[in-house]
Protein backbone atom coordinates (compact mmCIF):
# COMPACT_ATOMS: atom_id res chain seq x y z
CA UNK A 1 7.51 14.36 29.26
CA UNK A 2 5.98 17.01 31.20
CA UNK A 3 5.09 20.28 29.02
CA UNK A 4 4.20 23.71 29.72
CA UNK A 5 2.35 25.66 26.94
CA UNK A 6 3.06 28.92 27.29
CA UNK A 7 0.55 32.12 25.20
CA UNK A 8 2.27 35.33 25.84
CA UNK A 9 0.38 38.17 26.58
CA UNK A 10 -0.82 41.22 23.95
CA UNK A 11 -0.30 44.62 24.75
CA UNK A 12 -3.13 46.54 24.72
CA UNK A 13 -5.10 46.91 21.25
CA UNK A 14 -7.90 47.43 19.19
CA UNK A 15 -8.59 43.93 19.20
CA UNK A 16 -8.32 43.39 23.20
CA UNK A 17 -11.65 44.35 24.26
CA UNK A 18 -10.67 44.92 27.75
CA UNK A 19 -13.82 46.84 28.65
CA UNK A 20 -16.25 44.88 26.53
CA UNK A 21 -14.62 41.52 28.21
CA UNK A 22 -16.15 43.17 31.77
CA UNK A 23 -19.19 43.27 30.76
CA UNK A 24 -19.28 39.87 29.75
CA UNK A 25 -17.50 38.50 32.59
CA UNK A 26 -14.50 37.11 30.07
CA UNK A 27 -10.87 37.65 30.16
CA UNK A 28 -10.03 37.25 26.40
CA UNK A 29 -11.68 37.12 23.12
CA UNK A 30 -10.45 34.03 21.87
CA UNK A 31 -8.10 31.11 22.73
CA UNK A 32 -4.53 30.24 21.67
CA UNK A 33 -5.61 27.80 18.56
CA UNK A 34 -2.17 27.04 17.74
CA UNK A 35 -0.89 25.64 21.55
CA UNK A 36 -3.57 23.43 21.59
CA UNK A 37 -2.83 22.46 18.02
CA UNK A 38 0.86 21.36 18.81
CA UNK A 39 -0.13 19.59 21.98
CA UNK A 40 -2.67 17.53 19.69
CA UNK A 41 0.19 16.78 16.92
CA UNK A 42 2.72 15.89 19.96
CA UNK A 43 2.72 12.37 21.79
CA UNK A 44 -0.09 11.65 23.62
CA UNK A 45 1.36 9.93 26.15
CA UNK A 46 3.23 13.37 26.96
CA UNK A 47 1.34 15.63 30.36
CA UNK A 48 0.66 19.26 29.16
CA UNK A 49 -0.65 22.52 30.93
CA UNK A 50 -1.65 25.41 29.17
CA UNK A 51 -1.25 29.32 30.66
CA UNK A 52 -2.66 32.05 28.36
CA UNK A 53 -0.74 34.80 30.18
CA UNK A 54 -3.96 36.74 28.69
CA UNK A 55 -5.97 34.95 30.84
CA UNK A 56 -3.59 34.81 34.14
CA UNK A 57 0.12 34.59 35.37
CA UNK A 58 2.23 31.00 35.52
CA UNK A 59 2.61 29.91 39.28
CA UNK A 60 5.77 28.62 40.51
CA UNK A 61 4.28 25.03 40.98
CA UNK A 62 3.83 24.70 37.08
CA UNK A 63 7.27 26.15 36.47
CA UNK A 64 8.63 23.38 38.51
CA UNK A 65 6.23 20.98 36.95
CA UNK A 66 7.55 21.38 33.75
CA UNK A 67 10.41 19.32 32.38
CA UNK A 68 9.82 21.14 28.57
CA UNK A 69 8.68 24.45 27.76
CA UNK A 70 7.19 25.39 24.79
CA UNK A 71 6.23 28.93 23.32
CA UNK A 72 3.95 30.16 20.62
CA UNK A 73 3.37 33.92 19.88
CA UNK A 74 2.57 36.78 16.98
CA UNK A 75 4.24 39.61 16.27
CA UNK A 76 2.51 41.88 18.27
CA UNK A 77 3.40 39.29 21.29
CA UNK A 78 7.38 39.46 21.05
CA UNK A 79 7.64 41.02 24.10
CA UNK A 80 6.28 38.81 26.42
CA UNK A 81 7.27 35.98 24.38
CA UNK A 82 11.18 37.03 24.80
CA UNK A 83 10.44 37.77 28.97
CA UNK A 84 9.08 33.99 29.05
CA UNK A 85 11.84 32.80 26.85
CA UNK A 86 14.31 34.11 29.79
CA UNK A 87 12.34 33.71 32.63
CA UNK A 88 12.05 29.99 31.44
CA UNK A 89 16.02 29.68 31.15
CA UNK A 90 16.43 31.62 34.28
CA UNK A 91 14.89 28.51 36.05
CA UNK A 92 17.32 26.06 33.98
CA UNK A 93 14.16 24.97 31.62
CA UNK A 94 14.45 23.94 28.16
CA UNK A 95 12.67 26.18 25.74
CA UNK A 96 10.79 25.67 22.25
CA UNK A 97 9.36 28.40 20.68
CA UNK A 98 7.05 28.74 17.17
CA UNK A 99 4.72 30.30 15.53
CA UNK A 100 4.61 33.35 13.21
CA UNK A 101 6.87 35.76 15.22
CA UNK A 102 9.94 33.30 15.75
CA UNK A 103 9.58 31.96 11.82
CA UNK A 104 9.64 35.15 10.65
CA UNK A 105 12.31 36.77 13.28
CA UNK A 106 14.07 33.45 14.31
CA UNK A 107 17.38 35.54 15.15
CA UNK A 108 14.94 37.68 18.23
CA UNK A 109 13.99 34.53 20.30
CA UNK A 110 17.63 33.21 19.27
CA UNK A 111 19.41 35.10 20.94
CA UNK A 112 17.14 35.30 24.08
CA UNK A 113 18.29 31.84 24.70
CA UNK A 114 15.64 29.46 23.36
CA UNK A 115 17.06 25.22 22.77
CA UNK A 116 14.88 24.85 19.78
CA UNK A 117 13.44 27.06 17.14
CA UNK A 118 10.09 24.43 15.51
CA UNK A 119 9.22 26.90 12.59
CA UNK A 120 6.62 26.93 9.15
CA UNK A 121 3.86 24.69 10.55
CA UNK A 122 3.77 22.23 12.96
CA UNK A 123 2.27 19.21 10.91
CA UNK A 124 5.80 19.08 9.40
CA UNK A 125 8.28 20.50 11.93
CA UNK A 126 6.99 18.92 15.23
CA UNK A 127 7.58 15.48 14.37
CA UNK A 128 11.10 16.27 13.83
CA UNK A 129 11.31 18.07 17.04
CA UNK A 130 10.09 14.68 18.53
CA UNK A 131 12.92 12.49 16.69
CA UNK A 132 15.69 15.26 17.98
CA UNK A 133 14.54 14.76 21.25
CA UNK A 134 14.47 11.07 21.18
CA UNK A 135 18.02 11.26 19.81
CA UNK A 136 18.87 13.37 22.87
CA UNK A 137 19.48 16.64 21.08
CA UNK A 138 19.47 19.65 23.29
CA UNK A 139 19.11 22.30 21.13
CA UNK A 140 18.06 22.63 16.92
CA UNK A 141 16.06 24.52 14.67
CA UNK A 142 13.12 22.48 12.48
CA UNK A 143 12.03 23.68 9.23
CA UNK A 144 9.75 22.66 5.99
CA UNK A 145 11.75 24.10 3.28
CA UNK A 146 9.05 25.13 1.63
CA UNK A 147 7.04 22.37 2.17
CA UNK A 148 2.73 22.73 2.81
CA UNK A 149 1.50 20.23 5.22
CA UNK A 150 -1.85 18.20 3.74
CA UNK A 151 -3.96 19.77 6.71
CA UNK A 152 -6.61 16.95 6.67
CA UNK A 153 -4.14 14.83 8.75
CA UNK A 154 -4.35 17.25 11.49
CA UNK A 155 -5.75 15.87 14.56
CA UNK A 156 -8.36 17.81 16.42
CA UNK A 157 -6.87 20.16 18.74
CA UNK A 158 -6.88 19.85 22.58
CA UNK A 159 -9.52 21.82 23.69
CA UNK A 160 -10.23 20.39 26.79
CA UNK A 161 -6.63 22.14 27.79
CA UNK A 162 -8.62 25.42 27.78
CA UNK A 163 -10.52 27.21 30.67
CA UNK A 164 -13.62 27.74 29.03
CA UNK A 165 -14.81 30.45 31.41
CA UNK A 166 -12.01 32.62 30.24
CA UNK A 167 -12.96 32.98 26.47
CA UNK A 168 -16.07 35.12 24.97
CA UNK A 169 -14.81 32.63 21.49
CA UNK A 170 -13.87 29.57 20.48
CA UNK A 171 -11.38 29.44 17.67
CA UNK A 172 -11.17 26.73 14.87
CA UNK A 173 -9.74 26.63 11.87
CA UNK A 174 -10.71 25.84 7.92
CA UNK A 175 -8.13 26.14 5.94
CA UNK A 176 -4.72 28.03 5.68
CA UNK A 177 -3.06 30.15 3.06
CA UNK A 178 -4.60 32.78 0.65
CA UNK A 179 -4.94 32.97 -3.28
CA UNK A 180 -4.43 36.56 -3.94
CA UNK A 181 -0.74 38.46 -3.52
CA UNK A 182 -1.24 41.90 -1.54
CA UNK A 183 2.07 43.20 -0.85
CA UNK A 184 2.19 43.92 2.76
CA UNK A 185 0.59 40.61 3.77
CA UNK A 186 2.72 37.63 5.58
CA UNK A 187 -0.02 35.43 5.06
CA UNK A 188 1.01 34.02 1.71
CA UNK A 189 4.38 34.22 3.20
CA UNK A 190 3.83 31.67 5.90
CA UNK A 191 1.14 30.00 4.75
CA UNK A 192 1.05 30.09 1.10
CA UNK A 193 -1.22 31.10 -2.35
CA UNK A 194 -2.75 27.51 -2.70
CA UNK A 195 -5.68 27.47 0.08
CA UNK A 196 -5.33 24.44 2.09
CA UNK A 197 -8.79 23.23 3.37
CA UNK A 198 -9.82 20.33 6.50
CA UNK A 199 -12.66 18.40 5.15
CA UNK A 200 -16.09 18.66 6.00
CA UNK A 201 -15.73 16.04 8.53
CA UNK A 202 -12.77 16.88 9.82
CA UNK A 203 -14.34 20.28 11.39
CA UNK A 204 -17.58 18.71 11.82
CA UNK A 205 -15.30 16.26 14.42
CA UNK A 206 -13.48 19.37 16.19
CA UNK A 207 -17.02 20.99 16.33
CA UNK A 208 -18.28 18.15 17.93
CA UNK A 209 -15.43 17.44 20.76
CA UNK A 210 -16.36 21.19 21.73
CA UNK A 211 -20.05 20.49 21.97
CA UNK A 212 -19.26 17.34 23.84
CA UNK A 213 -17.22 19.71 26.18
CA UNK A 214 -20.09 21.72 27.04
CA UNK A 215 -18.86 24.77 24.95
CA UNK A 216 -22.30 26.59 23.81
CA UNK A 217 -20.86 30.58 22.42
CA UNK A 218 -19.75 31.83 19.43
CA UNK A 219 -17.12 30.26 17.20
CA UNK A 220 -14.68 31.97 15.40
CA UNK A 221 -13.22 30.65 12.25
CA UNK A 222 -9.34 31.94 12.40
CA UNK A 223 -8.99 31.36 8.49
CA UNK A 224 -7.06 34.19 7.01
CA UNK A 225 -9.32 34.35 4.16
CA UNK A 226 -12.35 31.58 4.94
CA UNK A 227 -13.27 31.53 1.20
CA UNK A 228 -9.65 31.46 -0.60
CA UNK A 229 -11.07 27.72 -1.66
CA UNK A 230 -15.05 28.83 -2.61
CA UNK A 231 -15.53 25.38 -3.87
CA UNK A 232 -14.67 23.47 -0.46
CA UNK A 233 -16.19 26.10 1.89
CA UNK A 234 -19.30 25.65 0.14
CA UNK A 235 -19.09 21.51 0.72
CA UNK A 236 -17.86 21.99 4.26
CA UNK A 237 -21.00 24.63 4.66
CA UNK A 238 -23.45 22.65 2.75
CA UNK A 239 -22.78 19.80 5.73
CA UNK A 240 -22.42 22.12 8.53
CA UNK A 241 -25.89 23.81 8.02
CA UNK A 242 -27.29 19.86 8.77
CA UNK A 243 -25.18 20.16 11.73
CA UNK A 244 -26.46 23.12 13.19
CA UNK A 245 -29.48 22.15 12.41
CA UNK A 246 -29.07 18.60 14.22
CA UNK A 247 -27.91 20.27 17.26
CA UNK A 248 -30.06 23.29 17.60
CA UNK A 249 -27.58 25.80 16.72
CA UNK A 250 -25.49 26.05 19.53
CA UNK A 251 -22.97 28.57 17.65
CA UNK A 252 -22.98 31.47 16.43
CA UNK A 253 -20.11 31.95 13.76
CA UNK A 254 -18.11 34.84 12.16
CA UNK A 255 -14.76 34.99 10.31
CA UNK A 256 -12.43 36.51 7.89
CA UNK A 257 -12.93 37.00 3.81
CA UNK A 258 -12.10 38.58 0.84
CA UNK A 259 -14.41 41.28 -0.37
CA UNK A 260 -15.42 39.18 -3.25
CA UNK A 261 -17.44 37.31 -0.79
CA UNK A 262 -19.88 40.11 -2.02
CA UNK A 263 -20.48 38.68 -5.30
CA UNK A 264 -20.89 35.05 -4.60
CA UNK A 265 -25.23 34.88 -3.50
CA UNK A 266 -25.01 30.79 -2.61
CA UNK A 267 -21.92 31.36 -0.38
CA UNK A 268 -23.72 33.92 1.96
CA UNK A 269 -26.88 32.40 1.66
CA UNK A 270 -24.71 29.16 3.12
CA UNK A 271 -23.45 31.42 5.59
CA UNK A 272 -26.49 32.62 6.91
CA UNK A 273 -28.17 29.14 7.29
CA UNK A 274 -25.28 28.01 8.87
CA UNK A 275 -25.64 30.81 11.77
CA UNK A 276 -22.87 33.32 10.43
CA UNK A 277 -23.26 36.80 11.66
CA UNK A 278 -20.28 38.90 11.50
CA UNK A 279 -17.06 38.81 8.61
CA UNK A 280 -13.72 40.43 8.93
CA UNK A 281 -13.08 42.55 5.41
CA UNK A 282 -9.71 43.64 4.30
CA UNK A 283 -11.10 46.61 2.29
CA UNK A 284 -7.65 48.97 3.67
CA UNK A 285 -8.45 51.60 1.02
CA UNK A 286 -11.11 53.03 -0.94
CA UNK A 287 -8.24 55.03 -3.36
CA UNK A 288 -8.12 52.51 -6.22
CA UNK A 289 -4.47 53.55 -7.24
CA UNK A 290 -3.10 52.90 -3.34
CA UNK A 291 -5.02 48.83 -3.70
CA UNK A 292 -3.39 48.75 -7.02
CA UNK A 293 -0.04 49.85 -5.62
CA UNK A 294 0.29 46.99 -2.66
CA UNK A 295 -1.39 44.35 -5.59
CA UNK A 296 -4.50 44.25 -3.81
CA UNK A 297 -6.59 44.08 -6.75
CA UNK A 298 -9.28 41.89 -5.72
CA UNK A 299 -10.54 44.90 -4.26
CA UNK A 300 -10.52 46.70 -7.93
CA UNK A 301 -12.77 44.53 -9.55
CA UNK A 302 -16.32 45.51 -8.10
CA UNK A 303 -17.60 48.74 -6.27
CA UNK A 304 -16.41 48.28 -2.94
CA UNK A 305 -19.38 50.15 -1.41
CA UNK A 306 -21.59 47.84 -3.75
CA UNK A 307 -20.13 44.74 -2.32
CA UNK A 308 -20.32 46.01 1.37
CA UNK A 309 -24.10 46.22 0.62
CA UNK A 310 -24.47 42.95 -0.45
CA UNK A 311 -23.23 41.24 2.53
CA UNK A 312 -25.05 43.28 4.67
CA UNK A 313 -27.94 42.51 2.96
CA UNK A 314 -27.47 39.28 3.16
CA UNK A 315 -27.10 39.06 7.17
CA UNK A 316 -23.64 39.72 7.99
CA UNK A 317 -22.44 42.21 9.91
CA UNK A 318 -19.24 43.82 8.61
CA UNK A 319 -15.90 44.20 10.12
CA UNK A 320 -13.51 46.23 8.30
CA UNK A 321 -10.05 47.06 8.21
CA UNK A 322 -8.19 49.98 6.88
CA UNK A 323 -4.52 51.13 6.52
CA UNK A 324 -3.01 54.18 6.17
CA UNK A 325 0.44 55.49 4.60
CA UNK A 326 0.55 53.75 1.41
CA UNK A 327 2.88 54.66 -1.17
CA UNK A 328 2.42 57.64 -3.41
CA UNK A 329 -0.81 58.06 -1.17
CA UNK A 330 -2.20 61.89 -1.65
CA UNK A 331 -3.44 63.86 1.17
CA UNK A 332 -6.66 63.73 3.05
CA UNK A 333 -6.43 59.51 2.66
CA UNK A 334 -7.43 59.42 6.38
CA UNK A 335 -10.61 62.14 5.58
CA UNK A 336 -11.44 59.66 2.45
CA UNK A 337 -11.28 56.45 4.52
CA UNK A 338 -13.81 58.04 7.37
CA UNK A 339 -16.02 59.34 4.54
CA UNK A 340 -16.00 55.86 3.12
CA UNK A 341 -16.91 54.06 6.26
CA UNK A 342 -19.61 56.42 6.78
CA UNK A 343 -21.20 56.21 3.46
CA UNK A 344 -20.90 52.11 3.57
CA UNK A 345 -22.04 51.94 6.98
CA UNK A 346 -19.36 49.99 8.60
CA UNK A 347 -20.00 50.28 12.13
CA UNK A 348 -16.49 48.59 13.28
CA UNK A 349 -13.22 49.45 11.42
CA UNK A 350 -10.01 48.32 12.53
CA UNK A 351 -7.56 51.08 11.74
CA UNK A 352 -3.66 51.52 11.45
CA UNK A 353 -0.63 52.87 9.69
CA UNK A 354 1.03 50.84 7.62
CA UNK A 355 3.67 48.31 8.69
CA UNK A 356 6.10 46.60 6.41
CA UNK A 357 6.13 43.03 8.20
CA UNK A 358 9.14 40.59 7.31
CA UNK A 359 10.07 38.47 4.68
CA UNK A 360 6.62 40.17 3.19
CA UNK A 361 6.88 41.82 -0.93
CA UNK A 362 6.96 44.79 0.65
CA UNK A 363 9.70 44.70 3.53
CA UNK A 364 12.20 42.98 0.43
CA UNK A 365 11.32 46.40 -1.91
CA UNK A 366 11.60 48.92 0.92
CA UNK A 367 15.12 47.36 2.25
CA UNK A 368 16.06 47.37 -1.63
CA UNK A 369 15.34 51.26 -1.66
CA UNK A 370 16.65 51.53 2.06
CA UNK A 371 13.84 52.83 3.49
CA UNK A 372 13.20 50.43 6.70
CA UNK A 373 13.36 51.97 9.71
CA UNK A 374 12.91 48.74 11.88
CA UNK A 375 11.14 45.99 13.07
CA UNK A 376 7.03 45.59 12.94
CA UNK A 377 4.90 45.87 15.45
CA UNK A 378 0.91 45.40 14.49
CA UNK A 379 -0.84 47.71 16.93
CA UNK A 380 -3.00 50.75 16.52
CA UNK A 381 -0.71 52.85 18.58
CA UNK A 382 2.76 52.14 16.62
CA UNK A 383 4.23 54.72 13.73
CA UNK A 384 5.23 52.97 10.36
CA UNK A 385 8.06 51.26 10.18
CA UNK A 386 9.66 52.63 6.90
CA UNK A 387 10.11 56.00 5.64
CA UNK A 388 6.89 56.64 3.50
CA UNK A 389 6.48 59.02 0.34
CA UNK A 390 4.73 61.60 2.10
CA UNK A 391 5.75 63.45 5.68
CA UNK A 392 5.44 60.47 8.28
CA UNK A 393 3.89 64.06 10.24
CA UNK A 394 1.24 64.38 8.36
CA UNK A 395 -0.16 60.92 7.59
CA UNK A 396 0.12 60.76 11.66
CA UNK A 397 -2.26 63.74 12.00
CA UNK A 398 -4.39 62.35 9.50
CA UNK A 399 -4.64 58.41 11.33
CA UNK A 400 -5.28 60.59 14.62
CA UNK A 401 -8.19 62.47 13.25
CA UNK A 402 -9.43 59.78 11.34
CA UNK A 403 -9.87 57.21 14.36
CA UNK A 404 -11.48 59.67 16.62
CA UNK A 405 -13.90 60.84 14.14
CA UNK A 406 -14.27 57.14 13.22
CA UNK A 407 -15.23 56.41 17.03
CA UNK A 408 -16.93 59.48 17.79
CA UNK A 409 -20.03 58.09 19.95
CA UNK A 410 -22.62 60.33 17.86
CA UNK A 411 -20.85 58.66 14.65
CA UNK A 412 -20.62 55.07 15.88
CA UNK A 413 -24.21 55.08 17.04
CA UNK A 414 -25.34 56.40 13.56
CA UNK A 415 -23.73 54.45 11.71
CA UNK A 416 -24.41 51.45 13.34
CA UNK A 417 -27.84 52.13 13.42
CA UNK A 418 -27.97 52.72 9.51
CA UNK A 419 -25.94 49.52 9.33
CA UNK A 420 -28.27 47.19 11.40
CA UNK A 421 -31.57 48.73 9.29
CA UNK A 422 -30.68 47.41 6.06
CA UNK A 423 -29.28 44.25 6.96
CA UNK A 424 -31.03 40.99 6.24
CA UNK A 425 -32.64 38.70 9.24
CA UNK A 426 -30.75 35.19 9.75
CA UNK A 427 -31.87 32.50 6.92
CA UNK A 428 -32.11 29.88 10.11
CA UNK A 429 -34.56 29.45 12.56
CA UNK A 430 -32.89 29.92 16.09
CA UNK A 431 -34.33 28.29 18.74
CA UNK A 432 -35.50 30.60 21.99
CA UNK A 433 -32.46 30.53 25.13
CA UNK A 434 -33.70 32.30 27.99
CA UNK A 435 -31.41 35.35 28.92
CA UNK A 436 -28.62 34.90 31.56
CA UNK A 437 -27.52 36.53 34.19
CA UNK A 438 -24.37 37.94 32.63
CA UNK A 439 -26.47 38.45 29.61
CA UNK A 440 -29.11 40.70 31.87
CA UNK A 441 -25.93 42.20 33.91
CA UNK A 442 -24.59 43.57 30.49
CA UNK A 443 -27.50 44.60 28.99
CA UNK A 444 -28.09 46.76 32.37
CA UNK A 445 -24.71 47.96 32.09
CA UNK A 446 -25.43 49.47 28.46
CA UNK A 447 -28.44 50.75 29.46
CA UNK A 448 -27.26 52.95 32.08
CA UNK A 449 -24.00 54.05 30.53
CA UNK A 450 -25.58 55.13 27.01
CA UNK A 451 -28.73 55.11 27.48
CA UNK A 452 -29.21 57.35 30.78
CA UNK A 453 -25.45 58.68 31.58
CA UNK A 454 -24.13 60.38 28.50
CA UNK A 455 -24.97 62.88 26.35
CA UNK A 456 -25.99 60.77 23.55
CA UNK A 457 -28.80 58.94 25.22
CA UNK A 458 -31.49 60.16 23.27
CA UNK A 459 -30.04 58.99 20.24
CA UNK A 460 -29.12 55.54 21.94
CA UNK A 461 -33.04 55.36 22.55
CA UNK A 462 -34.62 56.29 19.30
CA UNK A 463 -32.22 53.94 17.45
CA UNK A 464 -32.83 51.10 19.90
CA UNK A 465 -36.31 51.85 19.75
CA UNK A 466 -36.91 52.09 15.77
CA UNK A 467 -34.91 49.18 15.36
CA UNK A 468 -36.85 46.81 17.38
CA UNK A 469 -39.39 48.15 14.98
CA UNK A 470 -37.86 48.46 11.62
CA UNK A 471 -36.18 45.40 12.04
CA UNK A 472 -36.91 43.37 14.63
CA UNK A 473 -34.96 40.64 13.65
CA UNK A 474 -31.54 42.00 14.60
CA UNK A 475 -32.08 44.14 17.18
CA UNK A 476 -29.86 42.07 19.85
CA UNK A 477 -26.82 41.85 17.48
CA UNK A 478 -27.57 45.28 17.03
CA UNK A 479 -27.53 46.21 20.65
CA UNK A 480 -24.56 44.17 21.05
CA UNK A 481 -22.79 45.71 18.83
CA UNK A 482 -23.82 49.51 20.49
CA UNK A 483 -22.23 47.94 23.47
CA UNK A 484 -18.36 47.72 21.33
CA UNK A 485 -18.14 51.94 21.92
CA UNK A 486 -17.17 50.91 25.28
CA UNK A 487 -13.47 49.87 24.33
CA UNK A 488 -13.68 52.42 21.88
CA UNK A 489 -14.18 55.45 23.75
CA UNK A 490 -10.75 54.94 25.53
CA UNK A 491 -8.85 53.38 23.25
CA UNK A 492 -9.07 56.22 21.03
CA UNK A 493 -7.31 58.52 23.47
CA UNK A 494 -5.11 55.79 23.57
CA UNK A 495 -4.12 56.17 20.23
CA UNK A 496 -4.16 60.14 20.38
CA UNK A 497 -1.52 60.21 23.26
CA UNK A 498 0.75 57.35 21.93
CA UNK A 499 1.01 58.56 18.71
CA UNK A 500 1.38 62.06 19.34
CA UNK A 501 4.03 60.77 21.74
CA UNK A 502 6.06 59.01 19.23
CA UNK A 503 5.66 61.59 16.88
CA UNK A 504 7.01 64.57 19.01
CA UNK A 505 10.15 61.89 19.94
CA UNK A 506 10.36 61.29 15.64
CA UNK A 507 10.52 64.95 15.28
CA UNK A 508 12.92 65.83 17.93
CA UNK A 509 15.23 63.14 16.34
CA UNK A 510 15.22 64.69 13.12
CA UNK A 511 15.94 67.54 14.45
CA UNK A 512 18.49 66.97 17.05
CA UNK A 513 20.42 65.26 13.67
CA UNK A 514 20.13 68.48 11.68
CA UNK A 515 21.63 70.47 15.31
CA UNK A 516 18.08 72.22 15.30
CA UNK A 517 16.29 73.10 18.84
CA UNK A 518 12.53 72.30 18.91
CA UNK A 519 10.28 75.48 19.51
CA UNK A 520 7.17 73.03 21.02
CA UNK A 521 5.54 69.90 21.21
CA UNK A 522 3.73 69.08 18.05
CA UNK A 523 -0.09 68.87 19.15
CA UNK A 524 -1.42 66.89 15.96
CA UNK A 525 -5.11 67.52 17.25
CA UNK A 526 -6.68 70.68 18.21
């Protein structure tokens, strides 16, 4: 059997880094985990070739290559994934689709004409997407019913599928599924409130076949929450710091945790040994009332900005995201958010309004009170998708504001600077790697844009400068991390013009219903 793996492409988002990806010389941030995931659970005695449409378009010789097509995509992917889905039957292909977006929204690829819908996770459903084919079924949809695969049977994915010149990341995974129950998230949905974990050796083995493939950058573990299981992470970490330490440190990691990661010293003293330097933070709010709301209450149990310190502290540097449009939210929640960031220091917040995503505790309550409005779509530059308890108007003005502020270049460079001073030096000792040329290319790049082009290279300059000696230690992650306002700059106008967009169109709905003429565009920032 001859199979194409298809990723369909993102739109453009916060997360797609298009102009920090330039000066790198990279494409993409991070690979499609989950393709090369099924094509390790499939037979091996099957030929596969991977396109991440992120990465480039499929020619016509692998379209006639293929005697199976299969598709995996997110939420924010539909799109492309449905245009693939036809284009595939267009040239008489048959078509398998998973992942999050088609086990959440079967009905959507459905009726764009996919054979066979291989939902929940793969561990389970693939295998009986093998037997149906062996049977000579053309067409079926595979599901767990309910059942959690045992994740430490899951072979090591297929890396060596991958063009490794493409990706800034590597992606593995820990563990799946998340212990806490925060309304709006699909995680426990899909994936369950008992944290699965892969054993130590397990990941040691993946980590391995990708230092045996040459692959020397930063690794991203995809975990949804990497300490939902604090007593396994810290055996898995406990044996990957003698890794790292075996081979020289050839990765750099970061991930994605609760905030209670604040409170647990051995955990990030783990994490720094082990080469750690960045973590992904739901914090979302700091009004207490709008965590309590959406049953986010790990995030009520310690001072937020308290915990923020600690990781810091403790080498980390801190990615945060934040949501907007909560229920019985009050006014100025965009104002209080910005304020917070700026007080804790956060230098990168992922920002949005909030999106009630399917089959989640939230999107069940909102169609009981029949406020849903339509389908989600997780991107910076979308209005909610459910009438909220204050004017829709108004929390849009307030987002706008908020993520401009938040990206101001004066603002970023501040508070990135303030960030980078307190924060603690690694707890491993790195070995010296001469600079390369993309390295030196970048670096150049930086330097002229913000530190001799705009307005605000003075204060690039005396930061860069009083950091190297304040604290020495971190003054390349630190630079590195200057260089993110590059994305930022645009995508922030991005946001302004889409969501002022969709705003005027809301507006002129409502209005058009209630046989009123507009006077003027709504212009939500002076």
């Amino acid at each position: 059997m001859r199979v194409l793996l298809i990723y369909p492409q993102f739109p453009k988002t916060f997360w797609s880094y298009e102009k920090l990806l330039e000066l790198i010389d990279r494409k993409v941030l991070q690979p499609p985990l989950s393709l090369v995931t099924v094509a390790a659970i499939l037979p091996q005695t099957w030929e596969f070739k991977l396109v991440d449409r992120n990465v480039r378009s499929i020619t016509d010789d692998e379209w006639n290559w293929a005697e199976l097509v299969i598709i995996s995509a997110m939420i924010v992917q539909k799109e492309d994934m449905l245009d693939q889905i036809r284009e595939a039957k267009r040239r008489n292909k048959p078509v398998a689709v998973g992942g999050p977006y088609p086990t959440s929204i079967p009905h959507e690829p459905a009726d764009a004409g996919v054979d066979y819908l291989i939902l929940d996770e793969g561990e389970i459903t693939l295998p009986l997407f093998v037997a149906a084919l062996e049977r000579g079924e053309t067409h079926g949809t595979f599901r767990s019913d309910g059942e959690k695969p045992d994740i430490t049977g899951t072979p090591i994915p297929r890396f060596d599928l991958l063009d490794f010149t493409a990706y800034d990341a590597m992606s593995v995974q820990f563990s799946r599924g998340c212990p806490f129950q925060c309304e709006f998230c699909d995680i426990i949905v899909l994936y369950g409130r008992k944290p699965r974990t892969k054993t130590p050796q397990q990941l040691l083995a993946e980590l391995d076949y990708l230092y045996d493939l040459g692959w020397r950058r930063p690794v991203f573990m995809v975990d949804d929450n990497f300490i939902g299981n604090k007593r396994n992470v810290k055996l898995f970490l406990k044996e990957l710091k003698v890794w790292q330490e075996d081979h020289q440190f050839p990765f750099r990691f970061s991930t994605e945790a609760s905030i209670d990661l604040g409170q647990d010293a051995e955990l990030l003293e783990l994490m720094s040994q082990c080469n750690f330097n960045a973590v992904f933070l739901g914090i979302e709010t700091p009004d207490e009332e709008s965590l309590a709301m959406t049953k986010k209450f790990q995030n009520t149990r310690n001072s937020l900005a308290d915990s923020v310190e600690a990781i810091t502290r403790s080498g980390l540097r801190i990615m945060a995201g934040f949501i907007i449009g909560f229920d019985g939210e009050k006014a100025g929640a965009g104002d209080r958010i910005v304020r917070f960031a700026e007080a804790t220091n956060i230098p990168t917040t992922t920002f949005g309004m909030l999106q009630a995503l399917p089959n989640t505790a939230l999107w069940h309550r909102l169609e009981k009170e029949g406020r849903m409005l339509g389908q989600s779509n997780l991107n910076q530059t979308t209005l909610m998708n459910f009438v909220p308890t204050r004017p829709l108007e108004e929390i849009a003005r307030e987002y706008i504001e908020a993520f401009c502020e938040l990206y101001d270049p004066e603002r970023f460079l501040d508070r990135t600077y303030r960030h980078f001073l307190i924060m603690g030096a690694p707890k491993c000792k790195l070995p010296a790697k001469p600079i390369s040329w993309i390295e030196l290319r970048a670096l150049l790049i930086i330097i002229w844009r913000q530190g001799i082009k705009r307005n605000t290279r003075w204060k690039f300059w005396h930061h860069l400068f009083s950091m190297i000696r304040r604290n020495p230690a971190v003054w390349k992650h630190y630079l590195s991390t200057c260089a993110h306002e590059e994305h930022f700059l645009e995508y922030r106008q991005i946001v302004r013009d889409q969501i002022e967009a969709q705003v005027d169109a809301y507006l002129a709905q409502r209005l058009n219903a209630q046989n009123v003429t507009p006077v003027a565009s709504v212009n939500l920032v002076s």
